[in-house]
Protein backbone atom coordinates (compact mmCIF):
# COMPACT_ATOMS: atom_id res chain seq x y z
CA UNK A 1 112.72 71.48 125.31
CA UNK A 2 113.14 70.23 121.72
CA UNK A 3 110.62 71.48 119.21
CA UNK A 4 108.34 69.24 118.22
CA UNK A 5 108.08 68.52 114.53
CA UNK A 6 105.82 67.47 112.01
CA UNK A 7 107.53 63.88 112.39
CA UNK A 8 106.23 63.83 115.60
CA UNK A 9 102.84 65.10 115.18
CA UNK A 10 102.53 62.04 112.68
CA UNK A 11 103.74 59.56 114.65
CA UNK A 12 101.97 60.70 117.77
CA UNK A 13 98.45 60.67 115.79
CA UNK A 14 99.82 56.99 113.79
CA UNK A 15 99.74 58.66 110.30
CA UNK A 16 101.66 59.62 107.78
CA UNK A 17 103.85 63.12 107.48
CA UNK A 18 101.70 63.91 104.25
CA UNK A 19 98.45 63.34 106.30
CA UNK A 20 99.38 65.53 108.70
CA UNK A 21 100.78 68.12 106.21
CA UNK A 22 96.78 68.00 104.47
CA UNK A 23 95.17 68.42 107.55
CA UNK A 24 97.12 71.53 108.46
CA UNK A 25 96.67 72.76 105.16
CA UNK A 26 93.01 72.31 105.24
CA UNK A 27 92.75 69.19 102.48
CA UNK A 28 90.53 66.29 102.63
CA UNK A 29 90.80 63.70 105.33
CA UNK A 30 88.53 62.46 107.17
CA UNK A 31 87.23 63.55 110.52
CA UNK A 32 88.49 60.73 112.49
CA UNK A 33 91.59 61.06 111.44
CA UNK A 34 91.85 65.14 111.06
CA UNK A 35 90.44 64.61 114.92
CA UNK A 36 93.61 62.97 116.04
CA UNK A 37 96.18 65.33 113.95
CA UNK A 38 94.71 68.27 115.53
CA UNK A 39 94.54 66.52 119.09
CA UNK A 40 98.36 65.80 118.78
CA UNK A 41 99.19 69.25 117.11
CA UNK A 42 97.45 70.55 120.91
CA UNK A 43 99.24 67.90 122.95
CA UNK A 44 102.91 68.60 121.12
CA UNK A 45 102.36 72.30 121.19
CA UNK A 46 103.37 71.71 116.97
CA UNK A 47 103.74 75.36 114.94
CA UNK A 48 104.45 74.80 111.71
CA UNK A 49 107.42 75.72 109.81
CA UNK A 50 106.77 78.85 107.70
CA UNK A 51 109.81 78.61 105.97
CA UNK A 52 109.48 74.58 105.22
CA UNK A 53 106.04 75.85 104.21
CA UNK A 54 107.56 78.80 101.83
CA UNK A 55 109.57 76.16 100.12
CA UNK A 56 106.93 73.87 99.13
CA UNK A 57 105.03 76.64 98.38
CA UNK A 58 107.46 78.41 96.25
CA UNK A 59 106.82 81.70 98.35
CA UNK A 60 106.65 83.60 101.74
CA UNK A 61 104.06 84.56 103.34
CA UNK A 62 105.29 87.91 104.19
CA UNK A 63 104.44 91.44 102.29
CA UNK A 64 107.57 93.54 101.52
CA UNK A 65 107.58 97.17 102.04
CA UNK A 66 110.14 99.63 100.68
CA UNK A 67 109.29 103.38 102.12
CA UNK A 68 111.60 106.19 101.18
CA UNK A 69 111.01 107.92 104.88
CA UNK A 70 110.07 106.84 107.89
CA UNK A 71 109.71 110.19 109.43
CA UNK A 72 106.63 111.02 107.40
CA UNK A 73 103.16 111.49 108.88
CA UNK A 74 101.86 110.09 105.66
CA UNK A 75 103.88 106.70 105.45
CA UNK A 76 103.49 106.22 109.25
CA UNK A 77 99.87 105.86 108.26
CA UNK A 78 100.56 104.03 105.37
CA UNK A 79 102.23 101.30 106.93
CA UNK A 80 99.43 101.16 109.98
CA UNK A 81 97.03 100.04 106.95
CA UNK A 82 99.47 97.63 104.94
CA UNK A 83 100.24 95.77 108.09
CA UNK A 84 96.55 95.92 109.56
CA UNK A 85 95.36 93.97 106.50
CA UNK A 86 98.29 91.34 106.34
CA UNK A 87 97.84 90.21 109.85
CA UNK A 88 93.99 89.60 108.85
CA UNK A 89 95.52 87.58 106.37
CA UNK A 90 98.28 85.85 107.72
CA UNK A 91 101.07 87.83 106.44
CA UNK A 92 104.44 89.34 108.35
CA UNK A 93 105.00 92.68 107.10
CA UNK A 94 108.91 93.62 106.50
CA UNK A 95 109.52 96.79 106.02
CA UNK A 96 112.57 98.46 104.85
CA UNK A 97 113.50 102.26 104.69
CA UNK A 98 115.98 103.40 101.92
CA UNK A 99 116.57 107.23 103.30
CA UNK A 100 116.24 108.40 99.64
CA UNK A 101 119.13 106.03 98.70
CA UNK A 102 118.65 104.95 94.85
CA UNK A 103 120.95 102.03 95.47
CA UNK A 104 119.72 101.29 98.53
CA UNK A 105 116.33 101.30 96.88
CA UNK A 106 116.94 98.85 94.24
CA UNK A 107 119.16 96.48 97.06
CA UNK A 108 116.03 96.28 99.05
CA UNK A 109 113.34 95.42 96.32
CA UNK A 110 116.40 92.82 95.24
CA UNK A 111 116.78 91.30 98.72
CA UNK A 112 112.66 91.49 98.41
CA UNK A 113 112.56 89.19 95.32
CA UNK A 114 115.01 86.68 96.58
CA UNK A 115 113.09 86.33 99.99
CA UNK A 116 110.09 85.58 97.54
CA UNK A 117 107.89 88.01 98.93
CA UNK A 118 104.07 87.60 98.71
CA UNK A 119 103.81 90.89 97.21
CA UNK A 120 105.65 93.58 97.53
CA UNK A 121 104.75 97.78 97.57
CA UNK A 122 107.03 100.04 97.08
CA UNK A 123 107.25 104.04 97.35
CA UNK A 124 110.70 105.04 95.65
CA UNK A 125 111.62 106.21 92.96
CA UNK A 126 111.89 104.86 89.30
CA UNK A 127 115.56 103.27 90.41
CA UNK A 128 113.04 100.20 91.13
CA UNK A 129 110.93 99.98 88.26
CA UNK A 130 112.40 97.70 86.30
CA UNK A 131 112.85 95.01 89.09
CA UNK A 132 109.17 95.26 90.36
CA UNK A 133 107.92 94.92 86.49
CA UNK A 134 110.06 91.59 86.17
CA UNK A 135 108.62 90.82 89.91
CA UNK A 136 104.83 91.42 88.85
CA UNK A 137 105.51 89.43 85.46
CA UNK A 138 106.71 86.50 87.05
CA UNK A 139 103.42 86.64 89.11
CA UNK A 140 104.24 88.65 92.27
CA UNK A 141 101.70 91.01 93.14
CA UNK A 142 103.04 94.66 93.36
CA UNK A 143 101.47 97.83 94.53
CA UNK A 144 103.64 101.48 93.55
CA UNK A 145 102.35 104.53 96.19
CA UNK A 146 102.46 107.72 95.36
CA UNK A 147 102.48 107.58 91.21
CA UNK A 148 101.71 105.24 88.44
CA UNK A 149 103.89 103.28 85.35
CA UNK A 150 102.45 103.34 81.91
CA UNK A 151 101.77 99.98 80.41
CA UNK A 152 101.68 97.86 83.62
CA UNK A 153 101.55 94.22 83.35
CA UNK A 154 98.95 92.26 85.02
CA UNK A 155 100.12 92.25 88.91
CA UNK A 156 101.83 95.68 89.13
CA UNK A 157 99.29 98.01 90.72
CA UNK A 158 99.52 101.77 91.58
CA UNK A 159 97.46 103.52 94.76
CA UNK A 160 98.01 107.37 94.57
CA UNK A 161 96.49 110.80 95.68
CA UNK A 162 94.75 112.71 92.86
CA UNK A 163 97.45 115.49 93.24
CA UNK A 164 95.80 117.54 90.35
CA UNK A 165 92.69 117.93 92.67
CA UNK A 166 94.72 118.81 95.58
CA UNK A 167 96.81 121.53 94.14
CA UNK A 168 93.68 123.07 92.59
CA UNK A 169 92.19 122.94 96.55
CA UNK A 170 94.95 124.72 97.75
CA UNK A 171 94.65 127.38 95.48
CA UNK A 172 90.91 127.98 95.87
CA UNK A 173 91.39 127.82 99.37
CA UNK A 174 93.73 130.79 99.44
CA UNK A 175 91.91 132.71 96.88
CA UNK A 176 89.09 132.40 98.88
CA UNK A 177 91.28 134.01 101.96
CA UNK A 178 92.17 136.65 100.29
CA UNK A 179 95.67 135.56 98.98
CA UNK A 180 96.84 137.20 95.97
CA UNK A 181 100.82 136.10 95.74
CA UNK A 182 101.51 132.00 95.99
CA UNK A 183 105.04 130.73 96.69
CA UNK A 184 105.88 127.05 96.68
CA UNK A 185 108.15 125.02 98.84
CA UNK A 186 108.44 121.38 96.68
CA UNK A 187 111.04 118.63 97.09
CA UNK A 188 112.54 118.27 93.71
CA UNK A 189 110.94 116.89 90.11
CA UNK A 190 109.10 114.38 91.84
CA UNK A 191 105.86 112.98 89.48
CA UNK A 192 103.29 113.72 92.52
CA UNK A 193 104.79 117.77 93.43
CA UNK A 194 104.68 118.33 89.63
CA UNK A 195 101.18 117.18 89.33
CA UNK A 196 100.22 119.47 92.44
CA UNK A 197 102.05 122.30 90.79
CA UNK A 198 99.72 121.84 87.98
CA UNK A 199 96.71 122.02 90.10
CA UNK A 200 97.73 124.96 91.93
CA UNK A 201 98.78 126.96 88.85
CA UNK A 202 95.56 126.28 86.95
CA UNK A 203 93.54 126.88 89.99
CA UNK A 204 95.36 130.25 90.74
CA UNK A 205 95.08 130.66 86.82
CA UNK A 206 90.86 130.59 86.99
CA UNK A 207 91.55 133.75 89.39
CA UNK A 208 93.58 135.83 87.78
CA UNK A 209 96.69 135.34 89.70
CA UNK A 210 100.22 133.43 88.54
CA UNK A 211 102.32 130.98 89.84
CA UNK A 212 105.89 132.01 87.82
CA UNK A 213 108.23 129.56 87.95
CA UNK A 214 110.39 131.34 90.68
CA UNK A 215 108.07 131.37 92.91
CA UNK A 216 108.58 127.57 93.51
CA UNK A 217 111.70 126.86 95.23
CA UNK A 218 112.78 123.04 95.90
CA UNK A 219 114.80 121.65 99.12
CA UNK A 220 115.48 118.09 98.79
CA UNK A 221 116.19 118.00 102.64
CA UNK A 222 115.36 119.62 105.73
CA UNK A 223 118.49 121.92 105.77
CA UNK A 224 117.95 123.36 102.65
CA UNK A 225 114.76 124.88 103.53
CA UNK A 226 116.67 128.06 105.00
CA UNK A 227 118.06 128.83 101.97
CA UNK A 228 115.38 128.31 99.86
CA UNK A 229 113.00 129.98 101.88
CA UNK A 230 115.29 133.27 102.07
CA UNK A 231 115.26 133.17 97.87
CA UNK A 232 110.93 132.74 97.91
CA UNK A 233 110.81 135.90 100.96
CA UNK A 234 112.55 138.15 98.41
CA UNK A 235 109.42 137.94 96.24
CA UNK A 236 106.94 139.20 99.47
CA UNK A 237 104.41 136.74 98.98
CA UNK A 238 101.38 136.39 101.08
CA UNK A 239 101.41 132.85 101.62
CA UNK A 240 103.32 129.75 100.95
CA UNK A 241 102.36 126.62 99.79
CA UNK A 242 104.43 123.38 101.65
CA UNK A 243 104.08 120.47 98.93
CA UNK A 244 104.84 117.43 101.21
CA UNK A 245 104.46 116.72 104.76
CA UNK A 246 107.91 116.42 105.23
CA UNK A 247 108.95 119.41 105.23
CA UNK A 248 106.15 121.32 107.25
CA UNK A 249 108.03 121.42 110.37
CA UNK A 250 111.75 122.88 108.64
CA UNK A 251 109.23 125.28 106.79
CA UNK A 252 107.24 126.07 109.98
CA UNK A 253 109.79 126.68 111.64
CA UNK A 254 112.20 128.58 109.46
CA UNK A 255 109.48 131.28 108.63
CA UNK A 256 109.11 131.54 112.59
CA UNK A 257 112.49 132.24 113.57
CA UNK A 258 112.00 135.53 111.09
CA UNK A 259 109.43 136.53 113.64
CA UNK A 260 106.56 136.11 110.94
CA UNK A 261 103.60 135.09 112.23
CA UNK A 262 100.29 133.06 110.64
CA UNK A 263 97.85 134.42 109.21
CA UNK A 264 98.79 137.76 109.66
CA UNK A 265 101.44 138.10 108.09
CA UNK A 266 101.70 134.76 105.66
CA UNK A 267 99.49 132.25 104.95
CA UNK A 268 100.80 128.93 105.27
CA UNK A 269 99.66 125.71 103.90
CA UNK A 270 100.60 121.88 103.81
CA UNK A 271 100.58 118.14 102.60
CA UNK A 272 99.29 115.80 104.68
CA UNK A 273 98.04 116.15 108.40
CA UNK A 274 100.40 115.65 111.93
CA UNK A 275 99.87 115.22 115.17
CA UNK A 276 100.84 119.27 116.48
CA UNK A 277 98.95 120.14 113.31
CA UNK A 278 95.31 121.37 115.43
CA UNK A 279 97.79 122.53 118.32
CA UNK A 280 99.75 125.09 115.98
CA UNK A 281 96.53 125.25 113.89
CA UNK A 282 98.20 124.79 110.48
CA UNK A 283 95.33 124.42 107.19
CA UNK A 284 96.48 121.11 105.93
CA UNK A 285 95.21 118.79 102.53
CA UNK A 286 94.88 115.73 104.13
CA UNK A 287 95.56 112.10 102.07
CA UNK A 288 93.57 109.40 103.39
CA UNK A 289 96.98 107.42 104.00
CA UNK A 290 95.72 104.68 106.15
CA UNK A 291 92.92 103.83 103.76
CA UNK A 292 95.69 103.61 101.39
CA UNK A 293 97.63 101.58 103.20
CA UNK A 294 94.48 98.80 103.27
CA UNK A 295 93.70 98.71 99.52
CA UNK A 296 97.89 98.65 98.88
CA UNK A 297 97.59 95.34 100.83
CA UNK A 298 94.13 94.15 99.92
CA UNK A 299 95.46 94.29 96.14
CA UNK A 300 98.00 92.27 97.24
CA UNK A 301 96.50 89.81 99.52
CA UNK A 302 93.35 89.75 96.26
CA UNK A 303 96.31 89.48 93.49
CA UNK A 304 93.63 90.42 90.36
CA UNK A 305 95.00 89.49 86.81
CA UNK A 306 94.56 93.43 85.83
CA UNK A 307 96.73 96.10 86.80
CA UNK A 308 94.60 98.42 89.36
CA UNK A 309 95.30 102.46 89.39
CA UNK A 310 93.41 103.18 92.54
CA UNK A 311 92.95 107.38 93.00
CA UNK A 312 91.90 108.67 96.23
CA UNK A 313 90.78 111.99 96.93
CA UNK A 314 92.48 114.80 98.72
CA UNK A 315 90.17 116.40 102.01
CA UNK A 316 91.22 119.79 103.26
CA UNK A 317 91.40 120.25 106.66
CA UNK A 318 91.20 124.19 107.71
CA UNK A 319 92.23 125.74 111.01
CA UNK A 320 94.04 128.87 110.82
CA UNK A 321 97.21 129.36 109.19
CA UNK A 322 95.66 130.93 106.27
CA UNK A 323 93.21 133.03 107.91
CA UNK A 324 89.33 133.84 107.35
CA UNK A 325 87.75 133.28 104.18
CA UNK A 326 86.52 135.91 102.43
């Protein structure tokens, strides 16, 4: 069967395409005649046309999402949130994954603009910057996860973990096990792992204990964990610290296949929570990603004149990978 169209819906209910197009859209008319739009929108089985809609409008009604990994616990959760609020609010989500592609980064917050996104929130890297500050100045509301840009204009928002506090967790936490000897497992310079280096050293610091500089090794992807777990094993550290979810299971699993076995003979402790987490009863610091997820979109779907830097706190979630407090 043909579609039916808003042509039809008017002529069906004897009124004009405008009349129909203000009772759909919720403006004044009056009952009587709203009564016979609506009873001819049910007869016709009429949807309206988002994208005719879009174009009068001058945007979609769909929130753009540009994640960096969709293997990660953490976005998994993000996204859960994001697309919980849009469909309370009549938004499609589209999501887009770049696999840690700079260009493909900035081609899918491009392809984002020109779709004329209702808001967009991004996680990469500072390859996009520049095209979400143009987006948010021309009106767009944007949310960055994960870090923040100084100066943002009205519109360009930032929801992140307070990664100070959750390096400085991890380090009491071991202290308080008994750990004297901290190595780190990070993914490269990113602005969050630097931040939870900080915490971590400082906290460390307030016990006595150091975190030298090689004692942090980085692995940008899951095959490079071997390696740089072999250089951090030379130092004979007591436990080691996994700075993003990521990389829990290459870490997990490389310091298993030497036959080394938590807590006795490492602690071991990680970003973000998974589901085998309680089953191989790893001590995680948990970021409340889905409630992230909701305020990313309810900035979006709100669109305040001010620039919001939302900070969430970091829980820590201990089973027993690092062993008994002391």
């Amino acid at each position: 069967m043909k579609r039916a169209t808003i042509g039809d819906v008017a002529a069906a209910a004897g009124v004009s395409v405008a009349t129909v197009s203000r009772v759909l859209n919720g403006g004044a008319v009056r009952q009587a005649t709203a009564a016979r739009v609506w009873e001819a929108v049910t007869s016709l089985d009429y949807t309206p046309n988002a994208l005719t809609k879009s174009i009068f409008a001058g945007r979609s009604s769909t929130i753009g999402v540009v994640i960096d990994d969709l293997t990660s616990p953490f976005y998994l959760d993000l996204m859960r949130g994001i697309d919980e609020v849009a469909s309370a609010n009549g938004s499609l989500v589209m999501f887009a994954n770049t696999f840690h592609d700079p260009g493909r980064e900035v081609a899918h917050v491009r392809t984002m603009d020109e779709q004329r996104v209702r808001g967009l929130v991004v996680t990469s890297g500072a390859s996009t910057d520049e095209r979400t500050r143009r987006m948010a100045e021309g009106g767009t509301p944007c949310v960055i996860i994960a870090r923040s840009l100084p100066q943002p204009p009205p519109h360009l928002h930032s929801v992140k973990l307070d990664n100070r506090a959750a390096g400085r967790m991890m380090a009491e936490h071991l202290v308080s096990c008994g750990r004297r000897s901290v190595a780190v497992i990070s993914s490269g310079p990113r602005p969050s792992h630097t931040e939870r280096i900080e915490g971590l050293r400082r906290g460390l610091g307030e016990a006595g204990l150091a975190l030298p500089d090689d004692a942090i090794a980085s692995a940008d992807a899951n095959s490079e964990v071997d390696e740089a777990m072999a250089a951090l094993l030379v130092r004979r550290p007591d436990a080691i610290v996994c700075l993003t979810g990521r990389r829990t299971v290459a870490v997990h699993s490389a310091l298993a296949a030497r036959g080394l076995r938590f807590p006795d003979d490492l602690a071991f402790l990680t970003m973000d929570d998974f589901a085998w987490g309680p089953a191989l009863g790893i001590t995680v610091i948990a970021q409340p990603a889905y409630r992230m997820g909701q305020r990313a979109a309810e900035l979006i779907v709100e669109n305040p004149n001010r620039a919001a830097r939302l900070t969430f706190k970091p829980e820590l979630i201990t089973r027993t990978s690092c062993g008994e407090k002391g």
